[in-house]
N, C-alpha and C. Protein backbone atom coordinates (compact mmCIF):
# COMPACT_ATOMS: atom_id res chain seq x y z
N UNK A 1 2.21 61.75 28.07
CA UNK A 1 3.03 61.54 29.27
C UNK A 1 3.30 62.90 29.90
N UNK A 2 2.96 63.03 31.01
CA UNK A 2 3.48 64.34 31.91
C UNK A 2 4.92 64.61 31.75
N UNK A 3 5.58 65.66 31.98
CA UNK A 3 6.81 66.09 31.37
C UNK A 3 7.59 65.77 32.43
N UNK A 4 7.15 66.18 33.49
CA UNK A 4 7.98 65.35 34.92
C UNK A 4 8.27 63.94 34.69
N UNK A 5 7.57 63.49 34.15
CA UNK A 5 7.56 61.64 33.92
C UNK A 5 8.37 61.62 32.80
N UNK A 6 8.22 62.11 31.62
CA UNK A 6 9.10 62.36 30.79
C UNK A 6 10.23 62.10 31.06
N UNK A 7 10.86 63.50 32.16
CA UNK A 7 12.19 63.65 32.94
C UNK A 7 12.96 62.58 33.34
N UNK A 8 12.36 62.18 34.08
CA UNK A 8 12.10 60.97 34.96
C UNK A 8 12.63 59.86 34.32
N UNK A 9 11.96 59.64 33.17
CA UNK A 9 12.38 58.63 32.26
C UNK A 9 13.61 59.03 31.92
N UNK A 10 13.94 59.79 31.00
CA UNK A 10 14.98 60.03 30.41
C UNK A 10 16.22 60.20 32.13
N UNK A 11 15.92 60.27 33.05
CA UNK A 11 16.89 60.41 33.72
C UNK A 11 17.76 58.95 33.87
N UNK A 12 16.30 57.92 34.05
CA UNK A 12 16.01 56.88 34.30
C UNK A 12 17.19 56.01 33.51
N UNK A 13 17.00 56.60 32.36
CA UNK A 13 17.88 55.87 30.67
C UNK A 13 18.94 56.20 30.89
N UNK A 14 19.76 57.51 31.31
CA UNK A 14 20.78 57.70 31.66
C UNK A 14 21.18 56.92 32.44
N UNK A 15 21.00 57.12 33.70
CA UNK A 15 21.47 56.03 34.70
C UNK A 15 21.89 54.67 34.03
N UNK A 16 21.22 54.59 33.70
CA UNK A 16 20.89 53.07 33.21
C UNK A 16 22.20 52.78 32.24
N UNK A 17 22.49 53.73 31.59
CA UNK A 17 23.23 53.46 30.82
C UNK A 17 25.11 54.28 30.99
N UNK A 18 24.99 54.39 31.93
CA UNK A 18 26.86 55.04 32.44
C UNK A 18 27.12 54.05 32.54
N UNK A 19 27.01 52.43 32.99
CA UNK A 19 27.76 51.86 33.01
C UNK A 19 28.71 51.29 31.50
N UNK A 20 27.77 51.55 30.85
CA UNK A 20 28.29 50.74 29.25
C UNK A 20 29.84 51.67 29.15
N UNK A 21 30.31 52.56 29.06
CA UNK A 21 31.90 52.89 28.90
C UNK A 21 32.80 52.02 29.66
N UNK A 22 32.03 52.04 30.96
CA UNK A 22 33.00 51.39 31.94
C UNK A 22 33.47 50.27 31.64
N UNK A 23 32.41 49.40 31.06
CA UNK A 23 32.66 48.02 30.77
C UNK A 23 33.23 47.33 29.39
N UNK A 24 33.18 48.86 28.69
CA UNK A 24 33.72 48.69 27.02
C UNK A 24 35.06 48.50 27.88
N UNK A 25 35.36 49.74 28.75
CA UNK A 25 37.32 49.99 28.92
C UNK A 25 37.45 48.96 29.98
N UNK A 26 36.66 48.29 30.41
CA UNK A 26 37.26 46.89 30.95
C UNK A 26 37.73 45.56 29.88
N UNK A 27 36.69 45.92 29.00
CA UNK A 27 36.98 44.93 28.01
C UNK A 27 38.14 45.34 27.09
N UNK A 28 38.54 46.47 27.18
CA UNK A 28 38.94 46.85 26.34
C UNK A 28 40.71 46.28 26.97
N UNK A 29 40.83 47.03 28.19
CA UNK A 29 42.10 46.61 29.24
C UNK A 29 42.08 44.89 29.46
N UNK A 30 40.82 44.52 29.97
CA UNK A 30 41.13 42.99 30.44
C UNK A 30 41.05 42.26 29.32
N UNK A 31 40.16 41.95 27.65
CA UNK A 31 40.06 41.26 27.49
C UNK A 31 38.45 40.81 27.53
N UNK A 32 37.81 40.37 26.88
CA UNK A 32 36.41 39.78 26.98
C UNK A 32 36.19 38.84 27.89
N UNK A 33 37.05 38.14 28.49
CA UNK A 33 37.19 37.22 29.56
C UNK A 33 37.49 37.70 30.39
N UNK A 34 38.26 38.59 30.52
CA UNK A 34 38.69 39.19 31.73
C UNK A 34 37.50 40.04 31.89
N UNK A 35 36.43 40.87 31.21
CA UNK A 35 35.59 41.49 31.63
C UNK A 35 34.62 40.96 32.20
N UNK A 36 34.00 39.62 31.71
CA UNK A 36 33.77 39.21 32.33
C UNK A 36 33.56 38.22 33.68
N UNK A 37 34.66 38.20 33.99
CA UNK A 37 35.38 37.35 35.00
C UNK A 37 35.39 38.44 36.31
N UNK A 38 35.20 37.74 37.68
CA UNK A 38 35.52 38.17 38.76
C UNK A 38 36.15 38.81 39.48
N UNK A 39 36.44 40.53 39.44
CA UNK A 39 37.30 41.19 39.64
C UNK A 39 38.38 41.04 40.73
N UNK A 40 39.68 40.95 40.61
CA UNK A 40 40.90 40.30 41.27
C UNK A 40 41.90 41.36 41.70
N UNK A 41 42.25 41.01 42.49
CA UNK A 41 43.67 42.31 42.99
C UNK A 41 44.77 41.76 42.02
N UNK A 42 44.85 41.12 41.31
CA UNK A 42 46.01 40.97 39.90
C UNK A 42 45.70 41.09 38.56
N UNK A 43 44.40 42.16 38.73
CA UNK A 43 43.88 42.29 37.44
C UNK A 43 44.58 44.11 37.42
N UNK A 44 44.43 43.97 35.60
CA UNK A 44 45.08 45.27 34.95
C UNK A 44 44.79 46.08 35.40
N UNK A 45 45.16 47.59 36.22
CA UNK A 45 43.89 48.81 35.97
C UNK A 45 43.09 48.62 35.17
N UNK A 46 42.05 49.44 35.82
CA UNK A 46 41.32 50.45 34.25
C UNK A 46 41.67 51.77 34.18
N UNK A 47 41.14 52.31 32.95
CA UNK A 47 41.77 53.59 32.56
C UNK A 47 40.76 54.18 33.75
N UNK A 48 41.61 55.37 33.93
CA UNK A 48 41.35 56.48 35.07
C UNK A 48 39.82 57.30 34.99
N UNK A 49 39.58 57.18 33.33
CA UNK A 49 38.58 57.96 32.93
C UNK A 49 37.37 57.07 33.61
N UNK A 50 37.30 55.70 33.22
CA UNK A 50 36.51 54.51 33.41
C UNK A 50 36.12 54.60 34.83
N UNK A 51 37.11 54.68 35.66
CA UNK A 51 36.90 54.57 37.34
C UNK A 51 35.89 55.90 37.23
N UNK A 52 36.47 57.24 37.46
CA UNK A 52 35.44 58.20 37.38
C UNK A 52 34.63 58.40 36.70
N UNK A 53 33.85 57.50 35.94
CA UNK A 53 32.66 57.44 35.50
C UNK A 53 32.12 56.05 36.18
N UNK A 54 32.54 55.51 36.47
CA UNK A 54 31.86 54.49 37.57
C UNK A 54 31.45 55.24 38.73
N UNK A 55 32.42 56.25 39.49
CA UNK A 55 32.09 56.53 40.27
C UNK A 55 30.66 57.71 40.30
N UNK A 56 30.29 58.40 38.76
CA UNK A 56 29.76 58.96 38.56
C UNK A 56 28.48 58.56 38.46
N UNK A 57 28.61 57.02 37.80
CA UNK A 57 27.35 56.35 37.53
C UNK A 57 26.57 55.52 39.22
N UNK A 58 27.37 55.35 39.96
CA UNK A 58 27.22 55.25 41.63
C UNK A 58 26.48 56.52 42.53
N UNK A 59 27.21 57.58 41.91
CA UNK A 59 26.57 58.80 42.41
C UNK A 59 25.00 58.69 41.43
N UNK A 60 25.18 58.76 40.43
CA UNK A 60 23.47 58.81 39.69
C UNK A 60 22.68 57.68 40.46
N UNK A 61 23.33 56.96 40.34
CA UNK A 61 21.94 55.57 41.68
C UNK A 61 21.98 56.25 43.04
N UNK A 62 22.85 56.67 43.48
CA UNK A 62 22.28 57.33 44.79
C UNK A 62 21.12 58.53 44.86
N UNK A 63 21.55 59.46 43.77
CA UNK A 63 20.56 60.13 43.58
C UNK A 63 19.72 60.16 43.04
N UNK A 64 19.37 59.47 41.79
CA UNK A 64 18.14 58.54 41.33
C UNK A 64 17.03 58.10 42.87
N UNK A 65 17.84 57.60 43.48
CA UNK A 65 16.72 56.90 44.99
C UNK A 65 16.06 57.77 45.45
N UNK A 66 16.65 59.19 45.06
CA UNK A 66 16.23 60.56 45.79
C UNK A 66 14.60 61.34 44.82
N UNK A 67 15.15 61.26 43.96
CA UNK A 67 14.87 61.94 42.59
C UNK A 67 13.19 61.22 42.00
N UNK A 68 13.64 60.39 42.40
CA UNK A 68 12.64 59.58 41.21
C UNK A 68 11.03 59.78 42.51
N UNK A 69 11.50 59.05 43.51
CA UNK A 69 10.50 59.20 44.39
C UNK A 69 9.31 60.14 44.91
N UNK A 70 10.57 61.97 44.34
CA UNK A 70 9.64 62.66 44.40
C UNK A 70 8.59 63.57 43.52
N UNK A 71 9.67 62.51 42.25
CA UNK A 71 8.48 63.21 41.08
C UNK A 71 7.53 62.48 41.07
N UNK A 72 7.68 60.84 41.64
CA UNK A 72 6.26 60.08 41.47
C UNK A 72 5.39 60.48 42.57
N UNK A 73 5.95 61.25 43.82
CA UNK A 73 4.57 62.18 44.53
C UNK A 73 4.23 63.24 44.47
N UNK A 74 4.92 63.80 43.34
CA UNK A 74 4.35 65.14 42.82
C UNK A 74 3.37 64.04 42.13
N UNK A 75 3.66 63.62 41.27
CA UNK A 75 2.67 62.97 40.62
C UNK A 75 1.28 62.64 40.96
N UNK A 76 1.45 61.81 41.64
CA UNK A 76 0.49 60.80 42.79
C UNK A 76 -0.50 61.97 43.24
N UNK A 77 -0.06 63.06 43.39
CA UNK A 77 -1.05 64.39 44.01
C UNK A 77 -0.93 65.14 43.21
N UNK A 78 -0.79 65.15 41.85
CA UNK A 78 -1.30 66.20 40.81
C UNK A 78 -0.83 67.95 41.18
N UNK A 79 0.08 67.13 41.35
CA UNK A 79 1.28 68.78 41.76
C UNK A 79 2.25 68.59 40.27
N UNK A 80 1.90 70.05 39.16
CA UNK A 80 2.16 69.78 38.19
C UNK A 80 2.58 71.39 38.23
N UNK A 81 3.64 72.13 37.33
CA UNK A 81 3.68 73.24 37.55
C UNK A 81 5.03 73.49 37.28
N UNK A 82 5.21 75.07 36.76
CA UNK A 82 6.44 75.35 35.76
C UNK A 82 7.98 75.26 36.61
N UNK A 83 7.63 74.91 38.28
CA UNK A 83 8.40 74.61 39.04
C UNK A 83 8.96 73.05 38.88
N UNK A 84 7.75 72.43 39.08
CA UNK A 84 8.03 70.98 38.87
C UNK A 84 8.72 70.40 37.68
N UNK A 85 8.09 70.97 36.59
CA UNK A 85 8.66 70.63 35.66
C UNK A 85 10.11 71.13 35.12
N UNK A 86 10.53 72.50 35.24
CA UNK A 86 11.49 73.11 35.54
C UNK A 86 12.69 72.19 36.31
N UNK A 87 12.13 72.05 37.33
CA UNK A 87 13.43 71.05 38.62
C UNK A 87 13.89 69.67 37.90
N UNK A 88 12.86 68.83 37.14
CA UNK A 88 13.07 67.56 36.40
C UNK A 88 13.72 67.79 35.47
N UNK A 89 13.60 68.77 34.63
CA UNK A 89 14.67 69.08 33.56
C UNK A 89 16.03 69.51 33.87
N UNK A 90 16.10 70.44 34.37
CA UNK A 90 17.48 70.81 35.46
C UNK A 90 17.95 69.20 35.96
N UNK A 91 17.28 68.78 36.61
CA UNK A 91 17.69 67.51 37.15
C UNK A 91 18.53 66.70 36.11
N UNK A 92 18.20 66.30 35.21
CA UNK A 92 18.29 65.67 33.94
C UNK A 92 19.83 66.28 33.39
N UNK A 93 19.56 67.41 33.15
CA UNK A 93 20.81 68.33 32.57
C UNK A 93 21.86 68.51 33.28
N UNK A 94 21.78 68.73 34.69
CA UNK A 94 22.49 68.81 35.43
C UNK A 94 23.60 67.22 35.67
N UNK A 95 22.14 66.21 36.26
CA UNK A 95 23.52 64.65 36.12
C UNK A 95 24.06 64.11 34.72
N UNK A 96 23.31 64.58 33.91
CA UNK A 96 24.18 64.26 32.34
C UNK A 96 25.56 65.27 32.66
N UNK A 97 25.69 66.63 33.09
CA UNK A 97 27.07 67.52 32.56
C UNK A 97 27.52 66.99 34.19
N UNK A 98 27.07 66.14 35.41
CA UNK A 98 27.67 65.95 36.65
C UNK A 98 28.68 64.42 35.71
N UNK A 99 28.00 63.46 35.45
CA UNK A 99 28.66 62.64 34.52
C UNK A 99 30.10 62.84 33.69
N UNK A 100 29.26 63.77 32.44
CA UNK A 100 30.58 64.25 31.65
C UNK A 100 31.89 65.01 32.65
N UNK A 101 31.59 65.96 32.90
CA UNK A 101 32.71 66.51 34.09
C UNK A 101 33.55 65.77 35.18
N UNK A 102 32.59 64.73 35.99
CA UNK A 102 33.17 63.60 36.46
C UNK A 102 33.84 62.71 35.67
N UNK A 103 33.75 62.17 34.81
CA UNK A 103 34.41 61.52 33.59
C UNK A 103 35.43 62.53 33.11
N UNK A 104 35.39 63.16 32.77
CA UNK A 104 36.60 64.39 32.70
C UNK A 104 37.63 64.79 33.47
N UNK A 105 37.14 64.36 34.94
CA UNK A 105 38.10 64.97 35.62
C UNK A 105 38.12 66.83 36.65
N UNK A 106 37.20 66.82 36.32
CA UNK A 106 36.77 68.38 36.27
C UNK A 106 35.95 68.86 37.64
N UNK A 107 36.79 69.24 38.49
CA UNK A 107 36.30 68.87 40.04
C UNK A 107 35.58 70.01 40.07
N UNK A 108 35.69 71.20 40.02
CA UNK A 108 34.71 72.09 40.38
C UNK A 108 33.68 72.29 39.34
N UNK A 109 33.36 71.62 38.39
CA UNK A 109 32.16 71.60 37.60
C UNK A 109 31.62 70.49 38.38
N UNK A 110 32.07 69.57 38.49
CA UNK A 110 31.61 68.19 39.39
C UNK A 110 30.61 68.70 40.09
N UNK A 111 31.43 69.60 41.20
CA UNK A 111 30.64 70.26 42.52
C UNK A 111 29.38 71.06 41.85
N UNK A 112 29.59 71.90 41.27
CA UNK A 112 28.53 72.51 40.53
C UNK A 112 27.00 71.64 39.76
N UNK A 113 27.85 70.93 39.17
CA UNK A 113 26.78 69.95 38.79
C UNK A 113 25.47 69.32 39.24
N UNK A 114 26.37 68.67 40.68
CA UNK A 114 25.98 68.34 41.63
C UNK A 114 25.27 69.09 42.41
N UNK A 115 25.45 70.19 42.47
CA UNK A 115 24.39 71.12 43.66
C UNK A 115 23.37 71.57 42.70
N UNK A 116 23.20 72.00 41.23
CA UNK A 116 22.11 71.87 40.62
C UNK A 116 20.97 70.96 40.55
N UNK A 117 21.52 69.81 40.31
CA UNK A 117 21.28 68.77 40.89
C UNK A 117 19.91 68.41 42.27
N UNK A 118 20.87 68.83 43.29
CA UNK A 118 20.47 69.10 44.70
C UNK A 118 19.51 69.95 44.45
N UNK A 119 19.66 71.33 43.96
CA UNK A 119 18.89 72.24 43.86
C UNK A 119 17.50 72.15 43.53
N UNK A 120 17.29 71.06 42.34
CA UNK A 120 16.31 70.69 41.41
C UNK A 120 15.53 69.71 42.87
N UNK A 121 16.27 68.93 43.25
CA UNK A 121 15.10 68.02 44.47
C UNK A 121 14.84 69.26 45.40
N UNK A 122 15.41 70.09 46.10
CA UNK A 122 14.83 70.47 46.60
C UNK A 122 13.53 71.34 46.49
N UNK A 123 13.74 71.84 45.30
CA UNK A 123 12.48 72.46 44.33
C UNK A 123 11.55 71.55 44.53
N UNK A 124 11.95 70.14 44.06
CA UNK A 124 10.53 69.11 44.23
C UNK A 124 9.43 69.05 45.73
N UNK A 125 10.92 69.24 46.66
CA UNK A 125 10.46 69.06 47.88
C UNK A 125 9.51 70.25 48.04
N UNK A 126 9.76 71.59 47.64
CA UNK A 126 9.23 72.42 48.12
C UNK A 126 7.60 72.61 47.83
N UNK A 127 7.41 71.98 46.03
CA UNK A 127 6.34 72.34 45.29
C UNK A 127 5.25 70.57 46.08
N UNK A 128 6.15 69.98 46.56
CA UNK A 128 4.74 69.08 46.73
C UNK A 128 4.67 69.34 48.37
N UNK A 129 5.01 70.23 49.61
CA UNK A 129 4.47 71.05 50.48
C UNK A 129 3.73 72.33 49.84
N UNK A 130 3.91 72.61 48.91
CA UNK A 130 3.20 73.71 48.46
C UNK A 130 4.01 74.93 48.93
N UNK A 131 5.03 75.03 49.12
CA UNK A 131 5.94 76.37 49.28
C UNK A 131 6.50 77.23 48.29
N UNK A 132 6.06 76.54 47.31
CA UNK A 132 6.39 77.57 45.89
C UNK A 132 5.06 76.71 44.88
């Protein structure tokens, strides 16, 4: 497997999987019925941590839509290179500690996170114009 694809994947699994806390501390606050039941304006909070990691795992699908697309056209055109692969890993590392920090609470790591993040697509963008 190409290491970009690799990335990719494993970013993929992440995503995939922020929601599972959220829904333990729903179950955990509402109840197994209440978790799964139809969210209501007379239902319990959730813990604070739970919301900002929802909101974290919302941000990873937005940028997932971004992300994924352009490693599969690096791909697609055999644009392979210590850049490319470099940006997918960063990518990876970066929304795992954008996650934890968001879940934490931790606003200017958040931001940081996040522009690594950014940083890493734009790398993608650059290596499949061929600008680096």
């Amino acid at each position: 497997m190409p290491k970009e694809l690799f990335w990719l994947t494993l970013t993929a699994a992440l995503t995939a999987l922020l929601w599972v806390p959220y829904i333990l501390d729903r179950a955990a606050v509402r109840g197994l019925m209440g978790a799964m039941a139809n969210p209501g304006p007379a239902d319990k909070p959730q813990s604070i941590w739970a919301i900002r990691m929802m909101a974290a795992h919302e941000n990873a699908v937005e940028n997932l839509v971004v992300f994924a697309p352009l490693v599969l056209t690096a791909h697609a055109l055999g644009i392979t290179n210590g850049v490319t692969v470099g940006a997918c890993a960063f990518y990876f590392w970066a929304r795992l500690a954008h996650a934890l920090v968001y879940t934490l609470g931790i606003p200017g790591l958040r931001t940081l996170s996040f522009a690594v993040g950014w940083l890493a697509q734009a790398a993608l963008v650059l290596a499949i114009f061929k600008l680096v």
